[in-house]
Structures are given as structure tokens and as C-alpha cells.
N, C-alpha and C. Protein backbone atom coordinates (compact mmCIF):
# COMPACT_ATOMS: atom_id res chain seq x y z
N UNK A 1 95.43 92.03 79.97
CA UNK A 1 95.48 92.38 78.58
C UNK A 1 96.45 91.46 77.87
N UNK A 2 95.97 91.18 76.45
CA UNK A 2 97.13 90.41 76.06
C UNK A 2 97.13 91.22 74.66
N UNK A 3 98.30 91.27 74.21
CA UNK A 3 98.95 92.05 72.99
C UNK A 3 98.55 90.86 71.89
N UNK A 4 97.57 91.91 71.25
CA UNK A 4 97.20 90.82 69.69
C UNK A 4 98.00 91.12 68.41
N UNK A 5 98.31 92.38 68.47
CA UNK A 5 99.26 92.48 66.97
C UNK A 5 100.29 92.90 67.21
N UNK A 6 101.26 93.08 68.21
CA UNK A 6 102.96 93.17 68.62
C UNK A 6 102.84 94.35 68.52
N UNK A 7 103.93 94.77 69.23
CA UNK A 7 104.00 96.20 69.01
C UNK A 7 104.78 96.78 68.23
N UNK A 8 104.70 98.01 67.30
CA UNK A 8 105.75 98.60 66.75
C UNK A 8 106.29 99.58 67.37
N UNK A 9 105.60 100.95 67.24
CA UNK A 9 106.34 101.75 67.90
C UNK A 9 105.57 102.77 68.59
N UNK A 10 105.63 103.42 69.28
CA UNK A 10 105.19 104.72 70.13
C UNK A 10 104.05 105.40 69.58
N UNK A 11 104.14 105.73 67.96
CA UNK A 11 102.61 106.21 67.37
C UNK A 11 101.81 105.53 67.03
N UNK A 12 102.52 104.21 67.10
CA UNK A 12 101.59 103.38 66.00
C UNK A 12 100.36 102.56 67.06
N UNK A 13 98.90 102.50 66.88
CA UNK A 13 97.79 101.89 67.61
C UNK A 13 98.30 100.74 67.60
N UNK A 14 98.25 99.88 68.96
CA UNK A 14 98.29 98.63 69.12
C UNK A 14 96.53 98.04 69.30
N UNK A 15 96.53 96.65 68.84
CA UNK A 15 95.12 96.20 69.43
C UNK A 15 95.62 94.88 70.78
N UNK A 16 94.68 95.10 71.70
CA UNK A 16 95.13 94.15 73.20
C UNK A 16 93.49 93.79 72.78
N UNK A 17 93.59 92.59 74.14
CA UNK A 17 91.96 91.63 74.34
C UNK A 17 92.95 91.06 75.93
N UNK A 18 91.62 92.30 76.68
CA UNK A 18 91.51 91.66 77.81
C UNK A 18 91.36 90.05 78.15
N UNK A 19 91.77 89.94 78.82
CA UNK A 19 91.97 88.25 79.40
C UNK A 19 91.07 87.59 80.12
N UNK A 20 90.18 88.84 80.69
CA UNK A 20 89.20 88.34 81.51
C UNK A 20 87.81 88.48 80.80
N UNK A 21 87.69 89.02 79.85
CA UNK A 21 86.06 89.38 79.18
C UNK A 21 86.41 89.09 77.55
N UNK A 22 87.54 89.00 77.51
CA UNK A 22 87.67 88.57 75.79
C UNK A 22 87.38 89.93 74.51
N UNK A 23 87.13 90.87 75.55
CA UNK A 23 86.60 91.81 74.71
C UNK A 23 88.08 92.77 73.70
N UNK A 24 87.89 93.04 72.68
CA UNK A 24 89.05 93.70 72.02
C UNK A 24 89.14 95.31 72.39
N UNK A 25 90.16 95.49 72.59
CA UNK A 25 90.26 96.83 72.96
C UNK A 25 91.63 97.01 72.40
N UNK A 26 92.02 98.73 72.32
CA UNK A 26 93.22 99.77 71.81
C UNK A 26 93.85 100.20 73.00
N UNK A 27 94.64 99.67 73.69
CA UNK A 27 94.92 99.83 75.11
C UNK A 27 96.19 101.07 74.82
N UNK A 28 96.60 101.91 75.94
CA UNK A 28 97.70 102.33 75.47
C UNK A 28 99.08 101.48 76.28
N UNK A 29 100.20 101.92 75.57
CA UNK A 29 101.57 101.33 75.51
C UNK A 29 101.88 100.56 77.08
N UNK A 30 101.50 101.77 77.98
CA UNK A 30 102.08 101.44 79.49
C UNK A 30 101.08 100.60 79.54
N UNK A 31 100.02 100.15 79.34
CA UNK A 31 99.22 99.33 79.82
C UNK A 31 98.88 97.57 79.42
N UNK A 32 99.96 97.16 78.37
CA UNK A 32 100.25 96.04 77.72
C UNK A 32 101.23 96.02 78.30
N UNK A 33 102.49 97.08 78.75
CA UNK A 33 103.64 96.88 79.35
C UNK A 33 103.59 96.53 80.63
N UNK A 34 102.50 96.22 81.71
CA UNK A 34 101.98 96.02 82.54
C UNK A 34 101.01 94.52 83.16
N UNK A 35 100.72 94.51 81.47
CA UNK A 35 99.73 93.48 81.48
C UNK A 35 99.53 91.97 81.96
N UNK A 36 101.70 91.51 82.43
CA UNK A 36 101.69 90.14 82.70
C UNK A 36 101.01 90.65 84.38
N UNK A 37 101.29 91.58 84.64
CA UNK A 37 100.62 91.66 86.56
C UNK A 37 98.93 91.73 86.41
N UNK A 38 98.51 91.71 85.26
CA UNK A 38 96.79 91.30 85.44
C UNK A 38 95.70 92.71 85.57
N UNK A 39 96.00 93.41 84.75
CA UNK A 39 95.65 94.56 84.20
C UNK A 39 93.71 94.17 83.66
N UNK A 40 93.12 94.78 83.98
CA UNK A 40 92.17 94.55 83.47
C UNK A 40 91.56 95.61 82.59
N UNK A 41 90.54 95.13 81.46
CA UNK A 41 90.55 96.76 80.68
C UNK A 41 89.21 97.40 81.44
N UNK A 42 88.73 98.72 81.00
CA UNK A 42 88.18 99.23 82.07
C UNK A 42 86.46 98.80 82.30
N UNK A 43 85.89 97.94 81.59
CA UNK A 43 84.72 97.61 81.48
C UNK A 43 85.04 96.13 82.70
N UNK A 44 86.43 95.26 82.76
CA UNK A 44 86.14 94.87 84.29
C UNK A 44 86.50 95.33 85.48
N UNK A 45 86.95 96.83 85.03
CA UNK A 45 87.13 97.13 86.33
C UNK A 45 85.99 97.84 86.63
N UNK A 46 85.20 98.27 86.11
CA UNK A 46 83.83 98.67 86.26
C UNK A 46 83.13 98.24 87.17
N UNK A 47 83.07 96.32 86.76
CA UNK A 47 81.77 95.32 87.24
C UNK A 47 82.48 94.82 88.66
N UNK A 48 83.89 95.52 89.04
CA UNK A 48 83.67 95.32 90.56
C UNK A 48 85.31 93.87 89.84
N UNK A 49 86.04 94.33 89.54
CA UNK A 49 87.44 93.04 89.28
C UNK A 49 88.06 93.26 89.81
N UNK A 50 88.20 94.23 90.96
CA UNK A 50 89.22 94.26 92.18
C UNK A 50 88.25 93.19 93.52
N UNK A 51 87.32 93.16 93.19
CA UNK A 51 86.19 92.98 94.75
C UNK A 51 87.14 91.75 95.11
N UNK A 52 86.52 91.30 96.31
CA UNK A 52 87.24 90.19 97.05
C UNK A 52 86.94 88.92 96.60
N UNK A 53 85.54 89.08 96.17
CA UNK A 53 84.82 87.74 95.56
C UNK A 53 85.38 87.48 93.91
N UNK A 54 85.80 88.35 93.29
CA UNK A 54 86.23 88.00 91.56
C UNK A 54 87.50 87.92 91.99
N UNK A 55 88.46 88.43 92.99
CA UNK A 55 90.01 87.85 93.29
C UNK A 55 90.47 86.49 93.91
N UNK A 56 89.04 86.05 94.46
CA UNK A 56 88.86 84.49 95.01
C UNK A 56 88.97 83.62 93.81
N UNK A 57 88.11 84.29 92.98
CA UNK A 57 87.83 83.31 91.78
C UNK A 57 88.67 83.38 90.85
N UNK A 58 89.87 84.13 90.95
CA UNK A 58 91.06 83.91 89.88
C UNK A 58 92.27 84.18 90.58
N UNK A 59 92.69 82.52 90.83
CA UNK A 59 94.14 82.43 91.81
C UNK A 59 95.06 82.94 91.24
N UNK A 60 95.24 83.21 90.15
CA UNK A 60 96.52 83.54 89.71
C UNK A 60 96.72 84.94 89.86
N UNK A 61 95.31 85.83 89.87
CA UNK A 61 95.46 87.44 90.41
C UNK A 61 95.54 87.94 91.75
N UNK A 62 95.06 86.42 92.26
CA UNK A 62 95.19 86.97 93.96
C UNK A 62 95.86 86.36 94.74
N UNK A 63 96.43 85.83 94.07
CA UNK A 63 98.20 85.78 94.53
C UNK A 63 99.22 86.19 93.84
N UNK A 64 98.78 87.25 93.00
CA UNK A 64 100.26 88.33 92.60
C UNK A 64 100.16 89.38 93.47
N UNK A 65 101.85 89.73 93.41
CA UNK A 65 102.52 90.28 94.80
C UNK A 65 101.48 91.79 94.13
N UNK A 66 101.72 92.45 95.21
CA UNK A 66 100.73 93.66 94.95
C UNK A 66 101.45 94.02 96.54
N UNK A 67 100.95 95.83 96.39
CA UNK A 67 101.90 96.47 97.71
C UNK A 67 100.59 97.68 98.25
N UNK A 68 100.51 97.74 99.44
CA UNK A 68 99.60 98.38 100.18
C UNK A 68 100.07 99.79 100.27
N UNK A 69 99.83 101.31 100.58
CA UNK A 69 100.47 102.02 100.62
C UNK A 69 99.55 103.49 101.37
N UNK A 70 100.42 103.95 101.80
CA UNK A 70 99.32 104.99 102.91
C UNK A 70 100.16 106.38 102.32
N UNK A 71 99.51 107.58 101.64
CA UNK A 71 100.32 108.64 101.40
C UNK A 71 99.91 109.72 101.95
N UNK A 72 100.52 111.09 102.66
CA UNK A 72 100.57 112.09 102.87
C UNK A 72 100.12 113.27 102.07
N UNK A 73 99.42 113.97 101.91
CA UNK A 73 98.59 115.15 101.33
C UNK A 73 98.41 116.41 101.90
N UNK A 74 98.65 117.39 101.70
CA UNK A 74 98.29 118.75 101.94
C UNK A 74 97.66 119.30 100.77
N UNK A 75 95.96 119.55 101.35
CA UNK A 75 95.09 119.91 100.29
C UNK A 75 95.32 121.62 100.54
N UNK A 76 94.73 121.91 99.60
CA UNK A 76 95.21 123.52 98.82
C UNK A 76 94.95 124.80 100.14
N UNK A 77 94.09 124.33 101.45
CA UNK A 77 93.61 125.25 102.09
C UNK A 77 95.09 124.25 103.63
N UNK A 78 95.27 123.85 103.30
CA UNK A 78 96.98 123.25 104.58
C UNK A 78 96.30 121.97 104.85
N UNK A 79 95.08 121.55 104.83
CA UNK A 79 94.51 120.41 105.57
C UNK A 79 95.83 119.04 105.26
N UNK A 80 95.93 118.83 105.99
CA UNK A 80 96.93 117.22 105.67
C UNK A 80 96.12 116.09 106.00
N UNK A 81 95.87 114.98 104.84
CA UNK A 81 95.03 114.31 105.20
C UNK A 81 95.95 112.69 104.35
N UNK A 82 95.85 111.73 104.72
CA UNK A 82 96.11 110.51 104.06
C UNK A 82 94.98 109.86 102.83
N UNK A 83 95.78 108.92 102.22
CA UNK A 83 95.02 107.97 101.06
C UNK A 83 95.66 106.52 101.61
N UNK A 84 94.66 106.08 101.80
CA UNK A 84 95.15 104.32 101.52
C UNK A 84 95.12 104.46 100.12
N UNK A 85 95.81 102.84 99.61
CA UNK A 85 95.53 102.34 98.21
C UNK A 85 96.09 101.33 97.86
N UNK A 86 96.15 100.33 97.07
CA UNK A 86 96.67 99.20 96.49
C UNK A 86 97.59 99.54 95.43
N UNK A 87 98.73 98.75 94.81
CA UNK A 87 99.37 99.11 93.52
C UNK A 87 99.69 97.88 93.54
N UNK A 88 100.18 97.55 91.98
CA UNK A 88 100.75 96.18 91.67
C UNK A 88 101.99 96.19 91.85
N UNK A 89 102.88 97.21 91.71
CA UNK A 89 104.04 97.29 91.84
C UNK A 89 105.03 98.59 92.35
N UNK A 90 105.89 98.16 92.71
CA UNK A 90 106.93 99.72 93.78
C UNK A 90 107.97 100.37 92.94
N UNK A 91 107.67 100.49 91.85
CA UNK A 91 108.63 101.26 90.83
C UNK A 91 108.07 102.31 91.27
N UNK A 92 108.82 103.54 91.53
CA UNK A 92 108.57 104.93 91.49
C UNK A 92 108.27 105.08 90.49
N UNK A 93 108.83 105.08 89.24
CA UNK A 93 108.45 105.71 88.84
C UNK A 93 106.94 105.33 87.47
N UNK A 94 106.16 104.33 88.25
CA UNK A 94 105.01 103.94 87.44
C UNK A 94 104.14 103.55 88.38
N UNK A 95 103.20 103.98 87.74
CA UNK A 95 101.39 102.80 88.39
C UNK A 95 100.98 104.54 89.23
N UNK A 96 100.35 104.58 90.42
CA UNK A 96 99.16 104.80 91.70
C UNK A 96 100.86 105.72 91.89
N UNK A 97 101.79 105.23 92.59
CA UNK A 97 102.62 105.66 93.32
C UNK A 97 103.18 107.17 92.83
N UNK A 98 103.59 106.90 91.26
CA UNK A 98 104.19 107.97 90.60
C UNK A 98 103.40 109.07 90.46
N UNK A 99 102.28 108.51 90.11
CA UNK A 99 100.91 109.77 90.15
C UNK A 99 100.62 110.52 91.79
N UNK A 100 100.80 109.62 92.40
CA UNK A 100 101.16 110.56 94.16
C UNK A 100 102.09 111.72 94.24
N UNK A 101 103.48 110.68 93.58
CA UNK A 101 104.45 112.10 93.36
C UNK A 101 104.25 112.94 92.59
N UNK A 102 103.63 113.03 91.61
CA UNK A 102 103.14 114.17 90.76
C UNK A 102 101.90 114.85 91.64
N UNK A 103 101.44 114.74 92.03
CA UNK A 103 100.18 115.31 92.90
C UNK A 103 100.94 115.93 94.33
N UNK A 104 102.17 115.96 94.59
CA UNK A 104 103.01 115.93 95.49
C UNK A 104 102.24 115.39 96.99
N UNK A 105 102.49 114.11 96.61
CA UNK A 105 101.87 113.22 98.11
C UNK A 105 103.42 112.96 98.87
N UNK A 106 103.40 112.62 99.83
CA UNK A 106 104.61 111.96 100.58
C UNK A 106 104.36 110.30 100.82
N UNK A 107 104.98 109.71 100.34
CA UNK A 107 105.17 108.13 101.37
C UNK A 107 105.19 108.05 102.51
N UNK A 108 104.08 107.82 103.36
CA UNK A 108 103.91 107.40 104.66
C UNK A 108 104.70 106.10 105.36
N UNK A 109 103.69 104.97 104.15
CA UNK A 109 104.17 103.35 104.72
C UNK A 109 104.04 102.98 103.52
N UNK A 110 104.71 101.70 103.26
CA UNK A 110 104.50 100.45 102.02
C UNK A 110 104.73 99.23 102.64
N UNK A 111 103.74 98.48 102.47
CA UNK A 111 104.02 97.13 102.90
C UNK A 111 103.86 95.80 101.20
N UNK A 112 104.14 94.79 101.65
CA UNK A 112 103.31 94.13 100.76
C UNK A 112 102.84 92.72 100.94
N UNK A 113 102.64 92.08 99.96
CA UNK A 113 101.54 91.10 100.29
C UNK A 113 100.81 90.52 99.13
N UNK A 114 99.90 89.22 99.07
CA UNK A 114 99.34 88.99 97.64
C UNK A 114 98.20 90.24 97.29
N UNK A 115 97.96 90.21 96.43
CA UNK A 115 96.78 90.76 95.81
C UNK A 115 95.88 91.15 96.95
N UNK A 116 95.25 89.66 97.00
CA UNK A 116 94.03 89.49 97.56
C UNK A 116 94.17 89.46 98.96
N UNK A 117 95.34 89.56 99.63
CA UNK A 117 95.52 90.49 100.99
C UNK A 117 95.82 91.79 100.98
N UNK A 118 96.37 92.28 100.56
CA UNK A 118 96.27 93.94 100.07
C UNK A 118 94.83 95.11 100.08
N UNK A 119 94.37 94.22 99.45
CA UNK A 119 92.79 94.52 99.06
C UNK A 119 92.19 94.23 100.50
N UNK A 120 91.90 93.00 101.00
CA UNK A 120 91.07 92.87 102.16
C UNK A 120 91.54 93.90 102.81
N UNK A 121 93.04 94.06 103.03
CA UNK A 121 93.55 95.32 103.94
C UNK A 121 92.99 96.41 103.82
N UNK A 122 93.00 96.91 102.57
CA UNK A 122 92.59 98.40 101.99
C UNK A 122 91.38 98.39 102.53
N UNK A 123 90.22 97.49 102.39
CA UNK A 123 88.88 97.46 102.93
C UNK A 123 88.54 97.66 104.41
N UNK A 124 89.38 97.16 105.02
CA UNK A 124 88.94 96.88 106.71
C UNK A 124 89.66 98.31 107.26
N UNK A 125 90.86 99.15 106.71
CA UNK A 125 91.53 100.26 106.88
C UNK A 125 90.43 101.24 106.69
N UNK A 126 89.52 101.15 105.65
CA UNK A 126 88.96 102.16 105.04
C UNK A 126 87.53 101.97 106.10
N UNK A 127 87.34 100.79 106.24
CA UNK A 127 86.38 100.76 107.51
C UNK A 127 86.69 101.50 108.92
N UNK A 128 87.80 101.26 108.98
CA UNK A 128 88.30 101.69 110.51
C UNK A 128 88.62 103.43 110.78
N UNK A 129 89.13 103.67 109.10
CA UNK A 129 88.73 105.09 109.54
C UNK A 129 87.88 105.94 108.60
N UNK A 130 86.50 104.85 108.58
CA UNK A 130 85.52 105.89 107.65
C UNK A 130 84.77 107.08 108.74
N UNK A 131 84.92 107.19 109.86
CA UNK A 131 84.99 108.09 110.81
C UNK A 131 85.40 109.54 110.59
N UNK A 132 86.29 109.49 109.97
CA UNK A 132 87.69 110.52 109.47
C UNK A 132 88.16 110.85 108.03
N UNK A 133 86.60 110.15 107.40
CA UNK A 133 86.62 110.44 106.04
C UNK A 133 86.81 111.86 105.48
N UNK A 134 87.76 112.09 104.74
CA UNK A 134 88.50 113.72 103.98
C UNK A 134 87.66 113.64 102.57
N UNK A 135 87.09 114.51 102.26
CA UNK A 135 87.31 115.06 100.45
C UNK A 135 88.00 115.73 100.08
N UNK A 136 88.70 115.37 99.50
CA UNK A 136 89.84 116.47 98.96
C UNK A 136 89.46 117.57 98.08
N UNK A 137 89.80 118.53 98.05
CA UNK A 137 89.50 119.79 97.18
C UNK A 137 89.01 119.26 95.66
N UNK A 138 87.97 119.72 94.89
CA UNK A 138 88.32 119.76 93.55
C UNK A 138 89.47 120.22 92.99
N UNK A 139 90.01 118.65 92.15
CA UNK A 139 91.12 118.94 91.22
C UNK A 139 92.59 118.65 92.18
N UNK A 140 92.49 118.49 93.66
CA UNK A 140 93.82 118.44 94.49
C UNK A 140 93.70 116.49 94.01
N UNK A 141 93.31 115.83 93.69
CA UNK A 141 94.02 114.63 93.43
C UNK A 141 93.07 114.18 91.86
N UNK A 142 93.90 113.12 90.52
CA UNK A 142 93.15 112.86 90.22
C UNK A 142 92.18 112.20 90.21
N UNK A 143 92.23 110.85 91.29
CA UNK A 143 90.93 109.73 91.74
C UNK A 143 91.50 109.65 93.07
N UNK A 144 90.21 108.70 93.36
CA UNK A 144 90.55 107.92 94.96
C UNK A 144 90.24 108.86 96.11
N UNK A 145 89.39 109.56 95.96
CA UNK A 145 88.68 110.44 97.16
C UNK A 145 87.93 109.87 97.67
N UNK A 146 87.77 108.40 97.08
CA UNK A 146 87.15 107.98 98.54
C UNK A 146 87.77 106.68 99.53
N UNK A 147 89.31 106.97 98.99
CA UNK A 147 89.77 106.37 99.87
C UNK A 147 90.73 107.42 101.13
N UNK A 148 90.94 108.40 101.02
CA UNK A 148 91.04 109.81 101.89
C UNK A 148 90.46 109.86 103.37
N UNK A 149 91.30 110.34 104.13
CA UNK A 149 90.86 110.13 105.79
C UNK A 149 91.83 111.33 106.24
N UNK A 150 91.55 111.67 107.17
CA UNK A 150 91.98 112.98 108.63
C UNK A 150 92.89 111.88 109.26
N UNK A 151 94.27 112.02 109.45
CA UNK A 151 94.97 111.27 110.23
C UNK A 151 94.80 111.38 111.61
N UNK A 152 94.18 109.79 112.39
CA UNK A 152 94.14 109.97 113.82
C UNK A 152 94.91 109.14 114.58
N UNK A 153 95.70 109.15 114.46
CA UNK A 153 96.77 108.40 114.92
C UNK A 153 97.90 107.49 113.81
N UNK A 154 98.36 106.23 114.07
CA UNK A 154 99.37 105.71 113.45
C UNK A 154 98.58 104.37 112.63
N UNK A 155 98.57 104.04 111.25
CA UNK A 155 98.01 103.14 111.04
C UNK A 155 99.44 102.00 110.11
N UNK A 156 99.37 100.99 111.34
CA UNK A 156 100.13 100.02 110.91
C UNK A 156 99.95 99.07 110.15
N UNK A 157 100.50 99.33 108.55
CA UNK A 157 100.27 98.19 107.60
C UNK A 157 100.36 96.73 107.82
N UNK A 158 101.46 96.17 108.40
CA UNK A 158 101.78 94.75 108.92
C UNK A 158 100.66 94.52 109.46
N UNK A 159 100.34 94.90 110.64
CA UNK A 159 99.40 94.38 111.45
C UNK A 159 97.79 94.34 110.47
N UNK A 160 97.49 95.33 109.80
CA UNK A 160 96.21 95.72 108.60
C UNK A 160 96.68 94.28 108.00
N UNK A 161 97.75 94.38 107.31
CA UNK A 161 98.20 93.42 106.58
C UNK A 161 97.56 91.92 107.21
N UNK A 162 97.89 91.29 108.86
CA UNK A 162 97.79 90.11 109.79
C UNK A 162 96.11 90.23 109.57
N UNK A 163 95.64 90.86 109.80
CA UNK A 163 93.99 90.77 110.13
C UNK A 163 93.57 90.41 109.16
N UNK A 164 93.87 91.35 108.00
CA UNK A 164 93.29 90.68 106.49
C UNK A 164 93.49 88.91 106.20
N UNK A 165 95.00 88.79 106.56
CA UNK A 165 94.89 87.44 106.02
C UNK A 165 93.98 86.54 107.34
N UNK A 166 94.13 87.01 108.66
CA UNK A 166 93.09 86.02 109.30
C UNK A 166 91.40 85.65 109.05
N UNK A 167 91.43 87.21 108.25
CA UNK A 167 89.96 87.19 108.16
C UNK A 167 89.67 86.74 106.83
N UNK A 168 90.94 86.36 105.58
CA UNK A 168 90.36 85.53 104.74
C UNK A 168 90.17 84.41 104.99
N UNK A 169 91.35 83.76 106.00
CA UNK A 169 91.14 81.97 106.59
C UNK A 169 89.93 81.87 106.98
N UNK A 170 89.52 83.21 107.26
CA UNK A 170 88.03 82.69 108.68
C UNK A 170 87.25 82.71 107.33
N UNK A 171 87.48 82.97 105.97
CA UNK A 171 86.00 82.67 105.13
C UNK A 171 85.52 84.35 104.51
N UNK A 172 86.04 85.65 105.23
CA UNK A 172 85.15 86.50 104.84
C UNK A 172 85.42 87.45 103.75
């Protein structure tokens, strides 16, 4: 997103224009405040602007630092189940992370890494334990139920982390 008319203040509408589609949009505040880490508005995140193939094609997004993260859940009936997920950044108190703590998730692991290793990670994790795929209750999280799994053992980010980047060298 890039800020087209500056900002004034807290009530007042700002206008942004995504960076990647040119399109004009009314973004809100946190999300121009965000925008040098490569925010996209929601019509590219739609057409797939996380995938591996549109993070190839724009170096400058897939090599910003970005952090991998595995959280803890107890859905409403005791089930304890994990979320992988990606975030751009490890401020508690903003982005994916803060919304965990409001949903009362626990921090498992955080690792990090570029972008576009993060992501391959999240993918090949979500492969490995689509076995152990969880739905979470209606309403126990607000998105990302389908990144949710039954914990079966220990899943080590570093190493998720090593495979991803071998398996981008290898091309895939």
C-alpha cells in the first residue's frame, strides 16, 4: 500500500493504492502503518499474492524478513490442537500474533526467515501434517482453520525452516 493523501488523524478517511495492482483503495490506519513490509490490499491477496510463484516474482517481498510461528489452542470442548502460520513481524502486540493472544492461543515456536522461506515452510508443514487436520469450533478462531492440526509429536521450525530453503535451490 502506498499512502496517497498523508494522513491526518484517527477519524479522518485516508486514500492508499496498492503497489501491486495500482488499484485505489480506503485502507484502514494499521494497514498503511504496515505497508513498507508489503501489505497487499485484499483483491491481491485473493488472486493467490502469498503463493510461491508471485513471491518469486517480486524479490523485494520475498526477501523481507517474515517469522514462522506454531500456536497452542484449546477449542471450547478441551481439544488442544496447533496453527501453523506466517507473520511479517514479532511485535506482540500487532499482525496474526496479537490476534492469537486475543483468541487465547499460547506460543509454541517462532522462528524466522525471508518471506519466501517462511511460506515454503508453512506449505510442506501443512503437508506433513494434513493427516491430523483439526477444525476448530465455530467462532473458536477468527481465520486460518485450515491451517489447524492434532499435535503428533514435536514440529521443528529450523529444520521446516532447512528443507524449505533446499527445496527452493532445487527449483520447487
Amino acid at each position: 500500500m502506498k499512502d496517497v493523501q498523508g494522513w491526518v488523524n484517527a477519524g479522518t478517511v485516508v486514500e492508499g493504492r496498492c503497489i501491486h495492482c495500482n488499484r485505489r483503495i480506503t485502507p484502514r490506519l494499521t494497514v498503511l502503518r504496515r505497508s513498507s513490509t508489503g501489505v497487499a490490499c485484499a483483491s491481491c491477496n485473493g488472486r493467490g499474492f502469498w503463493s510461491i510463484p508471485s513471491l518469486r516474482k517480486n524479490s523485494q517481498l520475498a526477501e523481507a524478513p517474515a517469522f514462522i510461528y506454531i500456536y497452542e489452542f484449546a477449542d471450547f470442548d478441551g481439544t488442544l490442537f496447533h496453527k501453523v502460520g506466517i507473520t511479517r513481524d514479532s511485535n506482540w502486540w500487532s499482525g496474526r500474533l496479537d490476534e492469537h493472544e486475543r483468541f487465547e492461543g499460547e506460543p509454541v515456536q517462532l522462528a524466522s526467515a525471508t518471506r519466501l522461506v517462511c511460506r515454503m515452510a508453512e506449505l510442506l508443514i501443512l503437508r506433513h501434517v494434513g493427516p491430523n487436520a483439526y477444525e476448530p469450533s465455530k467462532d473458536r478462531l477468527a481465520a486460518g482453520h485450515s491451517e489447524c492440526y492434532l499435535p503428533q509429536g514435536v514440529i521443528d521450525l529450523e529444520a521446516w525452516l532447512k528443507i524449505a530453503t533446499a527445496k527452493l535451490e532445487e527449483g520447487e
